[in-house]
N, C-alpha and C. Protein backbone atom coordinates (compact mmCIF):
# COMPACT_ATOMS: atom_id res chain seq x y z
N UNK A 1 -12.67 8.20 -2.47
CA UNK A 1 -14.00 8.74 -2.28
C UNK A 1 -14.87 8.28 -3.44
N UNK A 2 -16.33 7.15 -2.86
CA UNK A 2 -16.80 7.12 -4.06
C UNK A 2 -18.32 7.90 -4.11
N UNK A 3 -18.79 8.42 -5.17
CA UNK A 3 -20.27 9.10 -5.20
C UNK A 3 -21.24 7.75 -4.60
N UNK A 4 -22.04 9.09 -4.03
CA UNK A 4 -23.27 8.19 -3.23
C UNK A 4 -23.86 7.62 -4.64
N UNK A 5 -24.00 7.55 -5.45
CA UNK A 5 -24.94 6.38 -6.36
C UNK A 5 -24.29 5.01 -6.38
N UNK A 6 -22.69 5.47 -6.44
CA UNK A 6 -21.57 3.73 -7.00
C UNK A 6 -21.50 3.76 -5.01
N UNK A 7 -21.98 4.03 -3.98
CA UNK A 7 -21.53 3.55 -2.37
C UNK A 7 -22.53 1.92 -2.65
N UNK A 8 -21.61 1.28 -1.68
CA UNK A 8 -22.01 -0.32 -1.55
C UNK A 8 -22.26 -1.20 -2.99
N UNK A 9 -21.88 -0.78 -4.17
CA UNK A 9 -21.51 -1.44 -5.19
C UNK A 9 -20.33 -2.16 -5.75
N UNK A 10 -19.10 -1.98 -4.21
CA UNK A 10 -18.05 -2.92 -4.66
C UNK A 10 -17.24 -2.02 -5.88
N UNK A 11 -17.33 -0.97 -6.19
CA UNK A 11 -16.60 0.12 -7.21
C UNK A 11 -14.99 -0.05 -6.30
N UNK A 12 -15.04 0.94 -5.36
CA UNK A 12 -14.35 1.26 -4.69
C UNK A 12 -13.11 -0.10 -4.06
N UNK A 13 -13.48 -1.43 -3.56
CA UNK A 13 -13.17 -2.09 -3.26
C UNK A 13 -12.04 -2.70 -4.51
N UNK A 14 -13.10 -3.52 -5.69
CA UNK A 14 -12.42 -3.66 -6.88
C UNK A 14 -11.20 -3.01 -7.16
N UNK A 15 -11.43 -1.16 -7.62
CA UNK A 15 -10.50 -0.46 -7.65
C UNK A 15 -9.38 -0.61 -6.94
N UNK A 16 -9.45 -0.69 -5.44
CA UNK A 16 -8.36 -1.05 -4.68
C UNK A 16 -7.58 -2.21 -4.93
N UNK A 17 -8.54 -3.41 -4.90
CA UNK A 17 -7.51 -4.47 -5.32
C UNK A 17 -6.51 -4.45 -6.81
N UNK A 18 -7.63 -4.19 -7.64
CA UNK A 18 -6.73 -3.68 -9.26
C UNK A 18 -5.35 -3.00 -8.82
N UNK A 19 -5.10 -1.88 -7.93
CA UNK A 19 -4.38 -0.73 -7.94
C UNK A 19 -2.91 -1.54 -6.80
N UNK A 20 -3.45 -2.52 -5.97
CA UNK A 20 -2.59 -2.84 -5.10
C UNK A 20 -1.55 -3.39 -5.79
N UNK A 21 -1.93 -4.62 -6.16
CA UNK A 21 -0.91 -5.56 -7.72
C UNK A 21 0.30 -4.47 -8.20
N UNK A 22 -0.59 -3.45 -8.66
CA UNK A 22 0.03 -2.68 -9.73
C UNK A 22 1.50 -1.65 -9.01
N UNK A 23 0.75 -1.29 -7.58
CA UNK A 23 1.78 -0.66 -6.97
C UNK A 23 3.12 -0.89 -6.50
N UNK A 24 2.67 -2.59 -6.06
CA UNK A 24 3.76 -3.50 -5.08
C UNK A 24 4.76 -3.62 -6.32
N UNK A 25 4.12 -4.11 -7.63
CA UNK A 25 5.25 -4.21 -8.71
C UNK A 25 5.96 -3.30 -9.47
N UNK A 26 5.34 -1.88 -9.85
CA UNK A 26 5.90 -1.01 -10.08
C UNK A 26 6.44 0.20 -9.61
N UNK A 27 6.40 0.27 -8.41
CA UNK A 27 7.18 1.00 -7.29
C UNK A 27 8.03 0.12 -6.06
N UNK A 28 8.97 0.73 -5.77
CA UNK A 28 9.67 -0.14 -4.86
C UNK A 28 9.17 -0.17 -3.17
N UNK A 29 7.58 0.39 -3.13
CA UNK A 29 6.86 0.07 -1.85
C UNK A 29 7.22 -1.28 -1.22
N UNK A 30 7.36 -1.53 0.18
CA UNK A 30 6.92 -3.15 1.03
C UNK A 30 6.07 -2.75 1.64
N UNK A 31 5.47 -1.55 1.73
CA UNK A 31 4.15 -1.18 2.69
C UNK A 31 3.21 -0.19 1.88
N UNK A 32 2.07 -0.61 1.90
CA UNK A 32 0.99 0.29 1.86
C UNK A 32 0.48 0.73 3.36
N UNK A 33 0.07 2.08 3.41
CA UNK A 33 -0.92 2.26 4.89
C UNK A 33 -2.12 3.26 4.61
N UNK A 34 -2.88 3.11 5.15
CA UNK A 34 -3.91 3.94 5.01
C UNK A 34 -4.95 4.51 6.17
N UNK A 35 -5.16 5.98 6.43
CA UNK A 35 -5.96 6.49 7.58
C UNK A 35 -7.36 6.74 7.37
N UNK A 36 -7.99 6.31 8.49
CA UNK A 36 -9.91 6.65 7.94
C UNK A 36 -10.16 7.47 8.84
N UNK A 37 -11.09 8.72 9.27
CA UNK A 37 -11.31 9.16 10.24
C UNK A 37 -12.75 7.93 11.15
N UNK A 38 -12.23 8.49 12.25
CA UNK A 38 -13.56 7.48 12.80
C UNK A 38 -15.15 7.93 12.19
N UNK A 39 -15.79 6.76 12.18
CA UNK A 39 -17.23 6.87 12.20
C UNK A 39 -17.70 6.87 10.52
N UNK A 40 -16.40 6.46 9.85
CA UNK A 40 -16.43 5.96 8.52
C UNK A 40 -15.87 4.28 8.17
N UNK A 41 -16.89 3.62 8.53
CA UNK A 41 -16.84 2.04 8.70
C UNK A 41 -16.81 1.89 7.32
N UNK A 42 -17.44 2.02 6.15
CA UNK A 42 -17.57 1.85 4.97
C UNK A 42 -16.08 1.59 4.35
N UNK A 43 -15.32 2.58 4.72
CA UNK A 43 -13.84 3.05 4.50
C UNK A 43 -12.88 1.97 4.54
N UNK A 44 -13.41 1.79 6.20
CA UNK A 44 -12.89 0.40 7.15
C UNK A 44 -12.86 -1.30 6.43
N UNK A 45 -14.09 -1.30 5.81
CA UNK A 45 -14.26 -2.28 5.34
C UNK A 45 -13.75 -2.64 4.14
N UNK A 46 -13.65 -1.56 3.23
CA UNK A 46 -12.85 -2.07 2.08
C UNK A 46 -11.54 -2.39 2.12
N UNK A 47 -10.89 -1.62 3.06
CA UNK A 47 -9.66 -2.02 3.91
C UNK A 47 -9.46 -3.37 3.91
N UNK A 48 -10.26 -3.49 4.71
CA UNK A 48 -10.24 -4.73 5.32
C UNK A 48 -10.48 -6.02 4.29
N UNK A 49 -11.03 -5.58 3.65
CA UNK A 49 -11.60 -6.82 2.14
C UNK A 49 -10.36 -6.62 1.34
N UNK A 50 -9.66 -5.85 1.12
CA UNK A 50 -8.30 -6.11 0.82
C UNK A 50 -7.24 -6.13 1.37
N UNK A 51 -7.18 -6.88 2.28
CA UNK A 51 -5.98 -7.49 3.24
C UNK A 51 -5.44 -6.94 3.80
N UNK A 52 -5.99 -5.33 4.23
CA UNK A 52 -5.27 -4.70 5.13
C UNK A 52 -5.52 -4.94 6.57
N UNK A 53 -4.61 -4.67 7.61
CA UNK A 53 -5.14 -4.46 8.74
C UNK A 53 -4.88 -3.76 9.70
N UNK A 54 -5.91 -3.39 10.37
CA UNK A 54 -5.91 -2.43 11.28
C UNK A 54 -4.58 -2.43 12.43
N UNK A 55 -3.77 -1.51 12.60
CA UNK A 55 -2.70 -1.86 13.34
C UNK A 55 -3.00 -0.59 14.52
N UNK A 56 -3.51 0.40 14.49
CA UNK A 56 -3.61 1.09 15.65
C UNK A 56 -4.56 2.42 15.13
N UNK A 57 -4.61 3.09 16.40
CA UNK A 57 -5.75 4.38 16.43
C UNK A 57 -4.96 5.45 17.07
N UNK A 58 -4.97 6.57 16.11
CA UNK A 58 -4.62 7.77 16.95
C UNK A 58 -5.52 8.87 17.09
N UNK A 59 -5.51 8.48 18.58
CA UNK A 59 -7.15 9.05 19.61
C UNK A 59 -6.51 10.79 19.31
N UNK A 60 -7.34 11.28 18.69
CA UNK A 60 -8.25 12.99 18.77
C UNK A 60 -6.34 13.58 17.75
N UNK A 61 -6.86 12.93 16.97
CA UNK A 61 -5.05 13.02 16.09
C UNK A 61 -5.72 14.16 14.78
N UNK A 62 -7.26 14.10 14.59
CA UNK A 62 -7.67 15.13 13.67
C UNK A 62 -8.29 16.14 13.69
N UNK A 63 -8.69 17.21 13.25
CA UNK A 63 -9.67 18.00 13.60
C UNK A 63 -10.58 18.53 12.06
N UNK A 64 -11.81 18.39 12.35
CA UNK A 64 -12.72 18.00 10.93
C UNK A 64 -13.77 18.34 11.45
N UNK A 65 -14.28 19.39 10.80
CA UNK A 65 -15.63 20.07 11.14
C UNK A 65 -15.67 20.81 12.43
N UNK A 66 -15.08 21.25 12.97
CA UNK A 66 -15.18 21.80 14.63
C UNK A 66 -14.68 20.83 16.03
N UNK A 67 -14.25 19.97 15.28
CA UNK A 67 -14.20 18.64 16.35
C UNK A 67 -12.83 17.82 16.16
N UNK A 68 -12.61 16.97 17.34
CA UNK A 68 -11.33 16.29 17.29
C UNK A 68 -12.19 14.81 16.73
N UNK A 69 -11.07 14.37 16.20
CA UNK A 69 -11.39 12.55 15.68
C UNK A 69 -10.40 11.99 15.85
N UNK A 70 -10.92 10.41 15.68
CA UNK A 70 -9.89 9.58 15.97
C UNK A 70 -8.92 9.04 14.56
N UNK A 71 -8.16 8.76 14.34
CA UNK A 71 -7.92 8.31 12.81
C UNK A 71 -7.59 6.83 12.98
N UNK A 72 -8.08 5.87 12.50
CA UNK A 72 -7.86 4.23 12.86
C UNK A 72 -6.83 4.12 11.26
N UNK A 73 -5.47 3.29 11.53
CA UNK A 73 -4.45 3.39 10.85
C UNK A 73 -4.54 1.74 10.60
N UNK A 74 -3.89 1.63 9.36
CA UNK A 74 -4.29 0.58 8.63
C UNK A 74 -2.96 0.26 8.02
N UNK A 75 -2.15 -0.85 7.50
CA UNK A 75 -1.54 -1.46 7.07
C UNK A 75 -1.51 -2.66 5.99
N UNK A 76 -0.26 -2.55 4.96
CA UNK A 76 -0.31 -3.86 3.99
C UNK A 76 1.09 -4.21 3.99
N UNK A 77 1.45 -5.56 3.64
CA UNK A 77 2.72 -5.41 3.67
C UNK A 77 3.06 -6.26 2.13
N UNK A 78 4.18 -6.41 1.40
CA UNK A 78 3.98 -6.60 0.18
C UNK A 78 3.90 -8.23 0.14
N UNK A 79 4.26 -8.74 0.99
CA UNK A 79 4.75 -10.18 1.53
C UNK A 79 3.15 -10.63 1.77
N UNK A 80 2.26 -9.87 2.34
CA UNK A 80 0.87 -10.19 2.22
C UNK A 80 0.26 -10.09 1.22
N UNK A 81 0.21 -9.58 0.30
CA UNK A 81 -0.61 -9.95 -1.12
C UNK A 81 -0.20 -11.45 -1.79
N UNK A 82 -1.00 -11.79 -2.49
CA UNK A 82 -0.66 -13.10 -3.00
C UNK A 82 -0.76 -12.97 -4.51
């Protein structure tokens, strides 16, 4: 989660890549994954700018604010970082 002043400044993104390196080598992870609720593209995209990818959606899997959502599920594998 980043504050609305650092949103679309690439904070968040950076951070991720810094943190990926660090994980694959000092924990015995081969997978990272990560869930966004729908209708948070922002989320999506940093994802995506660090080599994750979208592998599936689980339709009305949340409930957030009075309402069901979708959660779009995301993947890394350690063999994909370079």
């Amino acid at each position: 989660l980043v504050g609305a002043p650092f949103q679309n400044s690439g904070v968040a993104t950076a951070a991720l890549m810094a943190f990926i390196p660090y994980l694959f080598t000092t924990c015995s992870f081969t997978r990272l994954q990560a869930c966004v609720f729908e209708g948070n593209p922002m989320s999506m995209r940093v994802l995506e700018k660090c080599r994750f990818t979208a592998e599936g959606l689980l339709r009305k899997a949340a409930f957030k604010d009075g309402k069901r959502l979708d959660i779009h599920l995301f993947g890394l594998l350690k063999e994909e970082v370079g």
